[in-house]
PDB file of N, CA and C in Angstrom:
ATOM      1  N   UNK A   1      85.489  78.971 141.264  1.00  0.00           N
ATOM      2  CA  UNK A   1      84.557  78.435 140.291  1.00  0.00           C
ATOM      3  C   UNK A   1      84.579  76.902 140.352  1.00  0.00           C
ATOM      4  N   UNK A   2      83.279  76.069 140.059  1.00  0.00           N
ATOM      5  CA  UNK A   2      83.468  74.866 140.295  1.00  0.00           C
ATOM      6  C   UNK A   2      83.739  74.105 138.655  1.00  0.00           C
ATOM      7  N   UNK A   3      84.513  72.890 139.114  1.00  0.00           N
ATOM      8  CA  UNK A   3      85.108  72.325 138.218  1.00  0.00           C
ATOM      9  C   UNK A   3      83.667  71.433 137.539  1.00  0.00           C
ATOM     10  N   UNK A   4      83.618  71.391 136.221  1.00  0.00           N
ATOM     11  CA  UNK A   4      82.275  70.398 136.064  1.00  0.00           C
ATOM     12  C   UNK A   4      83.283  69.182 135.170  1.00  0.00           C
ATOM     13  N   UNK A   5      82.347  68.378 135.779  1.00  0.00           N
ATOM     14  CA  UNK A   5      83.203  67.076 135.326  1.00  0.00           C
ATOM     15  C   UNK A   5      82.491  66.565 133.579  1.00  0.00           C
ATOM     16  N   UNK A   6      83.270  65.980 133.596  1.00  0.00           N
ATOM     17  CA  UNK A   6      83.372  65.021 131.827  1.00  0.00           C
ATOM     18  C   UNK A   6      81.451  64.778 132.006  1.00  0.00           C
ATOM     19  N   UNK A   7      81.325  63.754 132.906  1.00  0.00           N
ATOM     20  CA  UNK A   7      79.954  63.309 133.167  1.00  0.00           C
ATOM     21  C   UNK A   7      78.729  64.255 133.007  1.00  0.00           C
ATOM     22  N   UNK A   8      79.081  65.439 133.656  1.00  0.00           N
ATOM     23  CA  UNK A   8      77.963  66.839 133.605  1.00  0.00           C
ATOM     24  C   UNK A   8      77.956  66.859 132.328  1.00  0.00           C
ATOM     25  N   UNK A   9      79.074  67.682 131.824  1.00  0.00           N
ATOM     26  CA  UNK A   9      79.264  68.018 130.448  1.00  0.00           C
ATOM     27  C   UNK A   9      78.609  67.159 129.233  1.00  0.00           C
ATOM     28  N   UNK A  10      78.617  66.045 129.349  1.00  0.00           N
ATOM     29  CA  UNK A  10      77.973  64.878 128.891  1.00  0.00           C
ATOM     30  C   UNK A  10      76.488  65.264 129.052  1.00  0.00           C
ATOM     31  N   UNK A  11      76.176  64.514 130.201  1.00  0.00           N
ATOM     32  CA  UNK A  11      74.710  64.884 130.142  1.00  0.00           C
ATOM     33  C   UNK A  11      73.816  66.415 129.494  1.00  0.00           C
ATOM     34  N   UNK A  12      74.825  67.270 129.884  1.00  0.00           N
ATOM     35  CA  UNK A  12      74.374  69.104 129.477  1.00  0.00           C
ATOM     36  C   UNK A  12      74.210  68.899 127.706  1.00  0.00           C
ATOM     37  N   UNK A  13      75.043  68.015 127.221  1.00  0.00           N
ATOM     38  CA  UNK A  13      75.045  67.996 125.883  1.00  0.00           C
ATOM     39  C   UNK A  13      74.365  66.886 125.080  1.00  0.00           C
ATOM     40  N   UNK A  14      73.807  66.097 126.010  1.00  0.00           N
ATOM     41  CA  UNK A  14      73.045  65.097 125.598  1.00  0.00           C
ATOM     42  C   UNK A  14      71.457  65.651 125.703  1.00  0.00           C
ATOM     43  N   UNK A  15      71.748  66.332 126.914  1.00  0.00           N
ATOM     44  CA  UNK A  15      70.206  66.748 126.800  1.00  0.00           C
ATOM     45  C   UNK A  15      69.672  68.426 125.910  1.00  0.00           C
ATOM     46  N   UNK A  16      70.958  68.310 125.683  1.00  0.00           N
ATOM     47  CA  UNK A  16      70.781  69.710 124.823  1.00  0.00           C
ATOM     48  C   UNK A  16      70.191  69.088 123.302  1.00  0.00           C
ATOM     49  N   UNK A  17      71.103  67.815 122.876  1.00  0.00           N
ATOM     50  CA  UNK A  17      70.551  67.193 121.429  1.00  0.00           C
ATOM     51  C   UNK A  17      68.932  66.848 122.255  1.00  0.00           C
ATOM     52  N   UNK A  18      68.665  66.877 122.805  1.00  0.00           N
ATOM     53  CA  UNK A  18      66.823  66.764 123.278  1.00  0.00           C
ATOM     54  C   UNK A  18      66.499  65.198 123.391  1.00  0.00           C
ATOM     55  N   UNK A  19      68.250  64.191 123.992  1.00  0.00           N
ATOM     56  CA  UNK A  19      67.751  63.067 124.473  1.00  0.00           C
ATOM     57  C   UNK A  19      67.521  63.062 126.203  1.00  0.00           C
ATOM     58  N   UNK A  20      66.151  61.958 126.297  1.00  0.00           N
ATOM     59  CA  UNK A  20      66.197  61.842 127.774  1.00  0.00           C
ATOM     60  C   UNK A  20      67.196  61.085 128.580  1.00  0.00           C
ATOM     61  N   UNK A  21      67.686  61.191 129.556  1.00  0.00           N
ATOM     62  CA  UNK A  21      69.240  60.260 129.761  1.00  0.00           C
ATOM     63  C   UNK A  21      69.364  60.655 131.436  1.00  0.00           C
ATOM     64  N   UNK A  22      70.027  59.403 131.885  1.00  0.00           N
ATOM     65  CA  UNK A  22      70.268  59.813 133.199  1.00  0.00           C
ATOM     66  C   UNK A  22      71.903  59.018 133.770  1.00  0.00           C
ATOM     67  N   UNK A  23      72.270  59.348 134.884  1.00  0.00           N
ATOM     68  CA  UNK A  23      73.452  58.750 135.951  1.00  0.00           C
ATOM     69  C   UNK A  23      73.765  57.487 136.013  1.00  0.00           C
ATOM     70  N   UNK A  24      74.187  56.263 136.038  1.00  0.00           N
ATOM     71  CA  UNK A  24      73.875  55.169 136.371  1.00  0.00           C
ATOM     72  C   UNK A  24      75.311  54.458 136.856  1.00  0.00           C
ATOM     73  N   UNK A  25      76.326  55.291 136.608  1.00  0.00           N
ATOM     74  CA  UNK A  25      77.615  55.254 137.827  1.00  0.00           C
ATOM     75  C   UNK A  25      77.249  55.675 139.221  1.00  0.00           C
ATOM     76  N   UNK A  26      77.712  55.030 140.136  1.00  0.00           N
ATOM     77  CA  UNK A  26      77.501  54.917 141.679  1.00  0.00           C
ATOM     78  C   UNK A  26      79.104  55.327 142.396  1.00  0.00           C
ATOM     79  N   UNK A  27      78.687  56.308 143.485  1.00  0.00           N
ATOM     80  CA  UNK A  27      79.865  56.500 144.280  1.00  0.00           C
ATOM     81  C   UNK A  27      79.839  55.563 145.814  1.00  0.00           C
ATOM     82  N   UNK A  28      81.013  54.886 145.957  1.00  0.00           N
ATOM     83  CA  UNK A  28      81.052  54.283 147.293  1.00  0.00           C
ATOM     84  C   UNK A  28      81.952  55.270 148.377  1.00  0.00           C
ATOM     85  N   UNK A  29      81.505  55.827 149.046  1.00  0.00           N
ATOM     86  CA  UNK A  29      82.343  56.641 149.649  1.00  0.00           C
ATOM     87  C   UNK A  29      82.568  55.680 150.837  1.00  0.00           C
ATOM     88  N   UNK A  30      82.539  54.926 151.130  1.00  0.00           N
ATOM     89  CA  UNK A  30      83.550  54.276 151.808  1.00  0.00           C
ATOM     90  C   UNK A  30      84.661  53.613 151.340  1.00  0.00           C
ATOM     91  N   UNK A  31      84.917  53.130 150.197  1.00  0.00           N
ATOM     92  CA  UNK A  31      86.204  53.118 149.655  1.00  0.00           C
ATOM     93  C   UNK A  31      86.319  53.950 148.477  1.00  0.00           C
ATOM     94  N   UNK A  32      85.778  55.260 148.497  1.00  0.00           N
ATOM     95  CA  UNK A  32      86.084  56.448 147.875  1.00  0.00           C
ATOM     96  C   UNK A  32      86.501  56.125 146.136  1.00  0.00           C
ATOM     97  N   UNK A  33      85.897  55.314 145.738  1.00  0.00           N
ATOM     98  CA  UNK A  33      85.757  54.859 144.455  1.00  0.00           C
ATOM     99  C   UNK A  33      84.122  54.791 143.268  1.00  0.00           C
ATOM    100  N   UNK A  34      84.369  54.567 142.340  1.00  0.00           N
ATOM    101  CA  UNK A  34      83.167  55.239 141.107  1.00  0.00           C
ATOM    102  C   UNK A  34      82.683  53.561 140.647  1.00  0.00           C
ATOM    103  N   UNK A  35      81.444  53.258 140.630  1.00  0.00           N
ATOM    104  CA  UNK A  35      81.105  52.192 139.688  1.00  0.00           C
ATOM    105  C   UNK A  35      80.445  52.255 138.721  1.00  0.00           C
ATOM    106  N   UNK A  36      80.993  51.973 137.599  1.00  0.00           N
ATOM    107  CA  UNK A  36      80.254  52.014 136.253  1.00  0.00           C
ATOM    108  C   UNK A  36      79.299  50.962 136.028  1.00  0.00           C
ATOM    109  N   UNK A  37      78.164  51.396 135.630  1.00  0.00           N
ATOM    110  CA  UNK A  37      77.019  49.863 135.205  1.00  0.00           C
ATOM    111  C   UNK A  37      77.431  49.237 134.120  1.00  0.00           C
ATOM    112  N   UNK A  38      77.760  47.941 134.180  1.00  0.00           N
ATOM    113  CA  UNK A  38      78.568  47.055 133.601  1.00  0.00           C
ATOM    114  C   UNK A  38      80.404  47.026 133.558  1.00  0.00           C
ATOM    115  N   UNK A  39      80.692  47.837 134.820  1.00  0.00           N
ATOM    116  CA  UNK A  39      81.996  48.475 134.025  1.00  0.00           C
ATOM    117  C   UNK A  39      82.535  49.468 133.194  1.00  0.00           C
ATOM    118  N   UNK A  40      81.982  49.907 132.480  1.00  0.00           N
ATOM    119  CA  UNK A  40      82.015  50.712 131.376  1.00  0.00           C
ATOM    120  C   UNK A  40      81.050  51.791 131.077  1.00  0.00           C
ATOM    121  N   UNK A  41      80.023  51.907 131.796  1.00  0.00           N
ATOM    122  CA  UNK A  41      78.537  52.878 131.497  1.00  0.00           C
ATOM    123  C   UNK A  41      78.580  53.915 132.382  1.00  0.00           C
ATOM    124  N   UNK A  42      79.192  55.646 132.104  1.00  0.00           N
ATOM    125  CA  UNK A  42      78.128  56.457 132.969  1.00  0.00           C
ATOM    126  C   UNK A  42      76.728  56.591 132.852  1.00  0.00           C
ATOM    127  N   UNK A  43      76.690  57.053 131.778  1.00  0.00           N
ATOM    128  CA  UNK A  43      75.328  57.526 131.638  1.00  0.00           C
ATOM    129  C   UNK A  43      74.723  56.786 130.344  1.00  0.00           C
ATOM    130  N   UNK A  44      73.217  56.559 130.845  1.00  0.00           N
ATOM    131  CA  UNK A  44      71.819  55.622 129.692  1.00  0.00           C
ATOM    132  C   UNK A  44      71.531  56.758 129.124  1.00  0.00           C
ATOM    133  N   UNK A  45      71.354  57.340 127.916  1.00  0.00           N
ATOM    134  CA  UNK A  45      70.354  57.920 126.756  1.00  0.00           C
ATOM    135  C   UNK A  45      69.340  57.120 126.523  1.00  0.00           C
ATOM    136  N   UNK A  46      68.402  57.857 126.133  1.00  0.00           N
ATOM    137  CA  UNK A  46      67.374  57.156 125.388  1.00  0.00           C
ATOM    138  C   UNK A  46      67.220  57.921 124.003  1.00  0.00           C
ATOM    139  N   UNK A  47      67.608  57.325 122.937  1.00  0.00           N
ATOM    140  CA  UNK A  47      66.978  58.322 121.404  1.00  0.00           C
ATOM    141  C   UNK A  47      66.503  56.996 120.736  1.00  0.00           C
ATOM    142  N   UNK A  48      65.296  57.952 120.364  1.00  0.00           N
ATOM    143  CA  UNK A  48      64.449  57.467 119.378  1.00  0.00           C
ATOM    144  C   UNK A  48      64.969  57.008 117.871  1.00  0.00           C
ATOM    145  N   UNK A  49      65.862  57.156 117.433  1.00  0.00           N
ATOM    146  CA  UNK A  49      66.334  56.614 116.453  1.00  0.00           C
ATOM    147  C   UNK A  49      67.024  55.754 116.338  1.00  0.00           C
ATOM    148  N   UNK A  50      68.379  55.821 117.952  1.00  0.00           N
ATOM    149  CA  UNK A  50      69.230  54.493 117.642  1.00  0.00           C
ATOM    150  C   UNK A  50      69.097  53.912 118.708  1.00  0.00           C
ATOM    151  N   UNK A  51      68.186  53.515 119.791  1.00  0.00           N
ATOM    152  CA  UNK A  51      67.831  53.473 120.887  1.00  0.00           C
ATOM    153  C   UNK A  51      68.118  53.269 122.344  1.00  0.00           C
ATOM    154  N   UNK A  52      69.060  52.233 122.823  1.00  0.00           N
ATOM    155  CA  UNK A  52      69.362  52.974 123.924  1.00  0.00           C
ATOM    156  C   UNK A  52      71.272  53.006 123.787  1.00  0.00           C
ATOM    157  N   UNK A  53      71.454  54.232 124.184  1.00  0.00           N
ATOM    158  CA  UNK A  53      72.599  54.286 124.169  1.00  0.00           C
ATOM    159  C   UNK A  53      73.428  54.566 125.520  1.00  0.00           C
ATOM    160  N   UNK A  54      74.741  53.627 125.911  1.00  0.00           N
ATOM    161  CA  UNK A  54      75.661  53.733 126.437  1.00  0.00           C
ATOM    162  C   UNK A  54      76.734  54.513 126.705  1.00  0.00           C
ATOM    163  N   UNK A  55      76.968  55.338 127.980  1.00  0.00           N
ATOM    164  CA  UNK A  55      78.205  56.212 127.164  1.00  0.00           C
ATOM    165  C   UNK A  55      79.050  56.022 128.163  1.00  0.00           C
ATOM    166  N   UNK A  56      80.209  56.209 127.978  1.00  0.00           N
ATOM    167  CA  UNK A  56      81.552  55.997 129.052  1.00  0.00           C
ATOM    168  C   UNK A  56      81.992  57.413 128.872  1.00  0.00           C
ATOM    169  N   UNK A  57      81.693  58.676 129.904  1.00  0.00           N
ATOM    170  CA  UNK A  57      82.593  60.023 129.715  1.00  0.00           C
ATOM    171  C   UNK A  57      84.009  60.027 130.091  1.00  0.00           C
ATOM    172  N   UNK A  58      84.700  60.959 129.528  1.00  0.00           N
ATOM    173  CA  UNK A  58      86.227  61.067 130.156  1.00  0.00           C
ATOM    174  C   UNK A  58      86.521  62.305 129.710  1.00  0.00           C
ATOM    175  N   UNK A  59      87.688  62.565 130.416  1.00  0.00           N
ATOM    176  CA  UNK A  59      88.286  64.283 129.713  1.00  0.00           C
ATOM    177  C   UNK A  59      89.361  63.561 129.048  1.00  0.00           C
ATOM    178  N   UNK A  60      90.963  63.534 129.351  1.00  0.00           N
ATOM    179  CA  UNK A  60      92.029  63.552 128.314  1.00  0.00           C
ATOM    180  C   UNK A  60      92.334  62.042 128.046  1.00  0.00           C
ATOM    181  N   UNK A  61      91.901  61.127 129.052  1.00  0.00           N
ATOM    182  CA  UNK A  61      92.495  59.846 128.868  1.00  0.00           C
ATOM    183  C   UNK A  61      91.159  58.752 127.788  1.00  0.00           C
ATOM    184  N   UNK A  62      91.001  59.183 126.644  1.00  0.00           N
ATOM    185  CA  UNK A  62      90.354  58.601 125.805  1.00  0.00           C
ATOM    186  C   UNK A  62      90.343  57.372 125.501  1.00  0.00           C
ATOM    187  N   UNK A  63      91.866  57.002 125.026  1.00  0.00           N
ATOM    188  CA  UNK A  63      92.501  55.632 124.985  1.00  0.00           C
ATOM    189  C   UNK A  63      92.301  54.627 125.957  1.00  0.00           C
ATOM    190  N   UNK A  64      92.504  55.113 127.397  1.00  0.00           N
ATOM    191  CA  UNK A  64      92.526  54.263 128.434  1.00  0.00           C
ATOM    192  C   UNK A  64      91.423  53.806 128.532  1.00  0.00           C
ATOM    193  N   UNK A  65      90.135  54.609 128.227  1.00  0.00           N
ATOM    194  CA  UNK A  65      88.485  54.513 128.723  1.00  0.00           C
ATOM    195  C   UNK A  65      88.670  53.223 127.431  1.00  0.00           C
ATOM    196  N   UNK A  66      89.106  53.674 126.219  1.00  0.00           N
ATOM    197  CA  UNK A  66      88.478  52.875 125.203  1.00  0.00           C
ATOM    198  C   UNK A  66      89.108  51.466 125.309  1.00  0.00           C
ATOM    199  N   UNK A  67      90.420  51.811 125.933  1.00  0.00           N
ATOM    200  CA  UNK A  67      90.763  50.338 125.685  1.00  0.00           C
ATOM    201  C   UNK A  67      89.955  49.164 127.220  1.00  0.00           C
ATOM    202  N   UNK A  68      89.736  50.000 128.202  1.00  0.00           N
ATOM    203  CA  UNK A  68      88.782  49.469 129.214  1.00  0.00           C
ATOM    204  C   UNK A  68      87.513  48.844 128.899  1.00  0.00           C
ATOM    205  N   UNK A  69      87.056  49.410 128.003  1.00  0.00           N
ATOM    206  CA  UNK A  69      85.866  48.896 127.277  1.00  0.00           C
ATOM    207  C   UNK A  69      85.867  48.139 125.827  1.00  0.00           C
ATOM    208  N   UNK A  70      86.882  47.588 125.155  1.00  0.00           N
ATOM    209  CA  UNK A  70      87.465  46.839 124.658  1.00  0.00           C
ATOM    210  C   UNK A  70      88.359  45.313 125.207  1.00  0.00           C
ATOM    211  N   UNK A  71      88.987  45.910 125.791  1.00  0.00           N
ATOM    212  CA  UNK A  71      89.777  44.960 126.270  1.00  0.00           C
ATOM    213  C   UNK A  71      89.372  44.313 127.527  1.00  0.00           C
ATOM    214  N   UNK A  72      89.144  45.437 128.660  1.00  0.00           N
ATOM    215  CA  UNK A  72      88.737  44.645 129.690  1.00  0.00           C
ATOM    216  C   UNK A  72      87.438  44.500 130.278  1.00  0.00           C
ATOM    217  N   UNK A  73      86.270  45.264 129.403  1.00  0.00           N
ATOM    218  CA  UNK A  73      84.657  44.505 129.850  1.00  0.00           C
ATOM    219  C   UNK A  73      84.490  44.112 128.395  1.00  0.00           C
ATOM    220  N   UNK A  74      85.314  43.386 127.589  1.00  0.00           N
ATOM    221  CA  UNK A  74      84.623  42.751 126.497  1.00  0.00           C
ATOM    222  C   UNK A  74      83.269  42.232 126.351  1.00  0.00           C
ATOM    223  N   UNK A  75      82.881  41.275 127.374  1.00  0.00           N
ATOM    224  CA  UNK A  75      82.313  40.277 127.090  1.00  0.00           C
ATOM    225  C   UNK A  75      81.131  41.243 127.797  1.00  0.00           C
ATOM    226  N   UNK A  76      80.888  42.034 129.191  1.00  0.00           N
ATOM    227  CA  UNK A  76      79.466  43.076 128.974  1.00  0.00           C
ATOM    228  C   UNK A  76      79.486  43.719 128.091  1.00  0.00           C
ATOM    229  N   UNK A  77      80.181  44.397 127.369  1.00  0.00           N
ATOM    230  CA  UNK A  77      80.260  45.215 126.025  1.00  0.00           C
ATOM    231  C   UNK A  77      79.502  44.476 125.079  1.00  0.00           C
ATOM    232  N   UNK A  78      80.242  43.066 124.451  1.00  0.00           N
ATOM    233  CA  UNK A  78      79.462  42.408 123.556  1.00  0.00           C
ATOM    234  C   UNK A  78      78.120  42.052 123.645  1.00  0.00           C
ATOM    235  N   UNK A  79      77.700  41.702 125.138  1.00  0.00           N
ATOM    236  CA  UNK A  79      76.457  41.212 125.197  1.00  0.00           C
ATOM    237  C   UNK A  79      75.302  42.560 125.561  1.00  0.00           C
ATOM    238  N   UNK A  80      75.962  44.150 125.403  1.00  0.00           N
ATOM    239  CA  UNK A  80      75.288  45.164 125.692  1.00  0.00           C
ATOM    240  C   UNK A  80      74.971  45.349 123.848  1.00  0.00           C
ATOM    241  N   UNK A  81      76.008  45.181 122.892  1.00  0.00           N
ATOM    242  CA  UNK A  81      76.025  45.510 122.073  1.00  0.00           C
ATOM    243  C   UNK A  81      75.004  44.389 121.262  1.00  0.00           C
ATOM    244  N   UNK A  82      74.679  43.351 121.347  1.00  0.00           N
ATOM    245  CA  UNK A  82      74.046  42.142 120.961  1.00  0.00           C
ATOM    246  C   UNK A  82      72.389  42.226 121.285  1.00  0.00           C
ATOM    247  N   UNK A  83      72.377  42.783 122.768  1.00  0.00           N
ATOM    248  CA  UNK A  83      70.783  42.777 122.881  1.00  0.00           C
ATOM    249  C   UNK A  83      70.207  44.589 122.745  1.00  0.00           C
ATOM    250  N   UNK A  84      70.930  45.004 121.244  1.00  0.00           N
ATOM    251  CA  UNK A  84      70.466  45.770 120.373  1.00  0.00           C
ATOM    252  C   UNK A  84      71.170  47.559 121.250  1.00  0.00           C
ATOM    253  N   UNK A  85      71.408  47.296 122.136  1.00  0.00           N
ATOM    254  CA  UNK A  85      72.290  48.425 122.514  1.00  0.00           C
ATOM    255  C   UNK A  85      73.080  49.268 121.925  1.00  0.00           C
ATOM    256  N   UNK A  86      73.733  50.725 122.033  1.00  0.00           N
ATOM    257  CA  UNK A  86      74.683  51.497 121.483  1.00  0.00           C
ATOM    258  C   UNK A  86      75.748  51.648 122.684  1.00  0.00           C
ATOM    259  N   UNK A  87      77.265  51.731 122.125  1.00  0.00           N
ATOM    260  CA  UNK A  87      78.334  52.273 123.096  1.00  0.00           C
ATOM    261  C   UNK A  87      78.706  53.461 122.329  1.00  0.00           C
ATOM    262  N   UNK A  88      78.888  54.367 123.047  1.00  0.00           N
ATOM    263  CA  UNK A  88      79.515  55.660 122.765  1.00  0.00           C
ATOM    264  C   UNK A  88      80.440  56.293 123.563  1.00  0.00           C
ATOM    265  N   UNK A  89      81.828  56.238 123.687  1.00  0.00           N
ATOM    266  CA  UNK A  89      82.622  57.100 124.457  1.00  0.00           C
ATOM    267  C   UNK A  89      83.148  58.573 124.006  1.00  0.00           C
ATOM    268  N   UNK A  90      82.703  59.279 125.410  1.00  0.00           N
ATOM    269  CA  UNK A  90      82.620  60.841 125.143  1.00  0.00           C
ATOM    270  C   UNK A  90      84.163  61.245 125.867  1.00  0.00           C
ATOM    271  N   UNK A  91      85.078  61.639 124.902  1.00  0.00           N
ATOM    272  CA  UNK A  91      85.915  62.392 125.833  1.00  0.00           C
ATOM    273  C   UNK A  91      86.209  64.115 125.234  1.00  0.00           C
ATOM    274  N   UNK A  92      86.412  64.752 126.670  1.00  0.00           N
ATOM    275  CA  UNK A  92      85.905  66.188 126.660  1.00  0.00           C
ATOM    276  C   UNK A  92      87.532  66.442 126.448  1.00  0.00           C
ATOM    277  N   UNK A  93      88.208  68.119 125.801  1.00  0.00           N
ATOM    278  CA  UNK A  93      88.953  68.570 125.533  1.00  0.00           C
ATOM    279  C   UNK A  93      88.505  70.187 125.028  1.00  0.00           C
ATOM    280  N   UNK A  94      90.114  71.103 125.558  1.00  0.00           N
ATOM    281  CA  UNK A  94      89.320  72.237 125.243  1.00  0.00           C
ATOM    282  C   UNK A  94      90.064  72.554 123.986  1.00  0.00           C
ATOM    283  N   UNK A  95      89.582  73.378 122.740  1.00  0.00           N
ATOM    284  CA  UNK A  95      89.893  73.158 121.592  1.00  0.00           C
ATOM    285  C   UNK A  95      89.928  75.050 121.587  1.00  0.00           C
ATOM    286  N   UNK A  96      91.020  75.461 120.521  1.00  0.00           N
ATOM    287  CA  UNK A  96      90.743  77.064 120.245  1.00  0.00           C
ATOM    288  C   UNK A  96      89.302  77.094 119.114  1.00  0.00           C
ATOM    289  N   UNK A  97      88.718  78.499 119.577  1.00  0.00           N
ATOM    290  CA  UNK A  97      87.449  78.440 118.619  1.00  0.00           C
ATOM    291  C   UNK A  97      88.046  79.027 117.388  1.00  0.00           C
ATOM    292  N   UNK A  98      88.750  80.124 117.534  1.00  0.00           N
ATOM    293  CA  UNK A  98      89.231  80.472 116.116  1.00  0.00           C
ATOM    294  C   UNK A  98      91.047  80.055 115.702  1.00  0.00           C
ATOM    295  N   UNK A  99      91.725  79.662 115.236  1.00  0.00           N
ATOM    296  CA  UNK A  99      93.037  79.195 115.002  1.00  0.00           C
ATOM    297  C   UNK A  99      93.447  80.883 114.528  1.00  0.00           C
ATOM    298  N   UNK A 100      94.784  80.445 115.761  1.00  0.00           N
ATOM    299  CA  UNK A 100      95.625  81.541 116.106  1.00  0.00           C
ATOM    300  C   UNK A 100      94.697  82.613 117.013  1.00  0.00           C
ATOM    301  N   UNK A 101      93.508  82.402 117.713  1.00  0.00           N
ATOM    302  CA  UNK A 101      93.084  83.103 118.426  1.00  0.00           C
ATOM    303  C   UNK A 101      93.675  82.268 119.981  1.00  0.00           C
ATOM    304  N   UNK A 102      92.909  82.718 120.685  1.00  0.00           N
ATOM    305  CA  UNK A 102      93.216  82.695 122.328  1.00  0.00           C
ATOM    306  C   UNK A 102      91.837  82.153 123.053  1.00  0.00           C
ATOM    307  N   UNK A 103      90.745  81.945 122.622  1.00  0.00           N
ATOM    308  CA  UNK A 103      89.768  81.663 123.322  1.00  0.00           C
ATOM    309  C   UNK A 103      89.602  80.538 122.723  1.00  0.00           C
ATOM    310  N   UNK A 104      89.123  79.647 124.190  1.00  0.00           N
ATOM    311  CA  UNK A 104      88.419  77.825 124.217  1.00  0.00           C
ATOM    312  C   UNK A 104      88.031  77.728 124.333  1.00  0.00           C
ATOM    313  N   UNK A 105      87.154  76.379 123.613  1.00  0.00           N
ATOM    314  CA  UNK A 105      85.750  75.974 124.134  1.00  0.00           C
ATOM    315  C   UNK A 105      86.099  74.576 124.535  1.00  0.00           C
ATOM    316  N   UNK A 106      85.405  73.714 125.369  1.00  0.00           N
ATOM    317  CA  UNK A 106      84.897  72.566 125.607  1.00  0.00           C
ATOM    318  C   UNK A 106      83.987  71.901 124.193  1.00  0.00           C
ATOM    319  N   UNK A 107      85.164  70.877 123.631  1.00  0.00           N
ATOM    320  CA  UNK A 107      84.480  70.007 122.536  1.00  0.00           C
ATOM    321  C   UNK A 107      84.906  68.629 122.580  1.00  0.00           C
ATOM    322  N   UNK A 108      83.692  67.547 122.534  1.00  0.00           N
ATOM    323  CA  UNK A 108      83.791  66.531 122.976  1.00  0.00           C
ATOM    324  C   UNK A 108      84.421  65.416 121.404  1.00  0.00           C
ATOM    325  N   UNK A 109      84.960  64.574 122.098  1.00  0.00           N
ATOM    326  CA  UNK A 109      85.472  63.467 121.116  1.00  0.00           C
ATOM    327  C   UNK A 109      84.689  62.553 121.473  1.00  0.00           C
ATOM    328  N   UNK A 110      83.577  61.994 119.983  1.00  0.00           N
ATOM    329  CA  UNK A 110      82.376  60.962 120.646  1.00  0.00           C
ATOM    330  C   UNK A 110      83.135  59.857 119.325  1.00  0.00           C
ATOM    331  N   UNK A 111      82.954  58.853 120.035  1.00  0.00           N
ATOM    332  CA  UNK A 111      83.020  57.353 118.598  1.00  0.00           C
ATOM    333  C   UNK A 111      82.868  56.373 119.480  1.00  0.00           C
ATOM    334  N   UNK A 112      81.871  55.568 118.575  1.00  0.00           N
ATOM    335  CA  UNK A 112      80.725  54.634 118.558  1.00  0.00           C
ATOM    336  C   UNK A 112      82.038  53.536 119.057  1.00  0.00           C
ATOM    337  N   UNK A 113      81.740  52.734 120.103  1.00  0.00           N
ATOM    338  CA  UNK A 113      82.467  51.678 119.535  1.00  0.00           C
ATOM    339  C   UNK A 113      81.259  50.131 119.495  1.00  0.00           C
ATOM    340  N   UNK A 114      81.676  49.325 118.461  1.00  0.00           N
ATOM    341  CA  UNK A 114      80.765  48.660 117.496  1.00  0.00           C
ATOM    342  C   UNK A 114      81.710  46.815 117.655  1.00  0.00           C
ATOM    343  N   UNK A 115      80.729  46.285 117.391  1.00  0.00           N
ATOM    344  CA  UNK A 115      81.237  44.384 117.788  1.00  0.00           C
ATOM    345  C   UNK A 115      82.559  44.090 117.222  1.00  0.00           C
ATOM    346  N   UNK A 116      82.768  44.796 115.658  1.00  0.00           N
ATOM    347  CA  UNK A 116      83.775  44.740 115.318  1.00  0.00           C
ATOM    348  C   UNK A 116      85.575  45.288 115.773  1.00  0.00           C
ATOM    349  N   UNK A 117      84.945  46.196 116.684  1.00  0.00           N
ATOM    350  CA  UNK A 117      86.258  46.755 117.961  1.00  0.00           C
ATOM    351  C   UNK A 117      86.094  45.589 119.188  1.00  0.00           C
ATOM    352  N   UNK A 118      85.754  44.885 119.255  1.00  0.00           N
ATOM    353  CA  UNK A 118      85.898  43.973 120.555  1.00  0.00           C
ATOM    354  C   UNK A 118      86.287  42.840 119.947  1.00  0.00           C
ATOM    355  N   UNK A 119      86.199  42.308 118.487  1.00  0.00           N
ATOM    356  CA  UNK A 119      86.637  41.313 118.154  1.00  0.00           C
ATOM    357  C   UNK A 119      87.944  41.085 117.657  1.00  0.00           C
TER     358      UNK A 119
END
């Protein structure tokens, strides 16, 4: 069975809330490494209410993503967050559906991060 990554999962659930959204991390397979747009961005949303939004996916290492996008792309962060932008980091985990049962689901940990986390 194939493994689906943080990123799929993301998008499957972004476009399930019925936003339009696409890829905008790049693979270099010649030095077999991932680039995020700005550092910090897999995937662009577009919603009509809070408008364009940013997301950084991950599965267990939440902290690390967040503090990457805090600490070390501050200053694209701030100026993504300034010219009216949203950041949102998604990290995926599998959670029991019923407590004390045996079956998991895939449920994501989403929080906004906002000017006041970079300052």
């Amino acid at each position: 069975m194939a493994r689906i990554t943080p990123t799929q999962r993301t998008l499957r659930e972004l476009r399930n809330r019925g936003l339009v959204c696409g890829i905008v991390e790049r693979y270099n397979s010649y030095t077999s490494t991932r680039h995020d747009l700005f550092g910090f961005i897999d995937i662009i949303a577009l919603c009509p209410e809070r408008g364009i939004i940013g997301v950084q996916s991950c599965g267990q290492s939440f902290s690390e993503h967040r503090k990457k996008i805090v600490e070390e792309r501050t200053q694209q962060a701030k100026e993504w967050l300034e010219c009216g932008g949203v950041i949102e980091l998604w990290g995926w985990r599998k959670i029991k559906v019923k407590r004390g049962g045996k079956a998991m689901i895939w449920s994501p940990r989403i929080e906004e991060i906002t000017l006041n986390d970079l300052i």
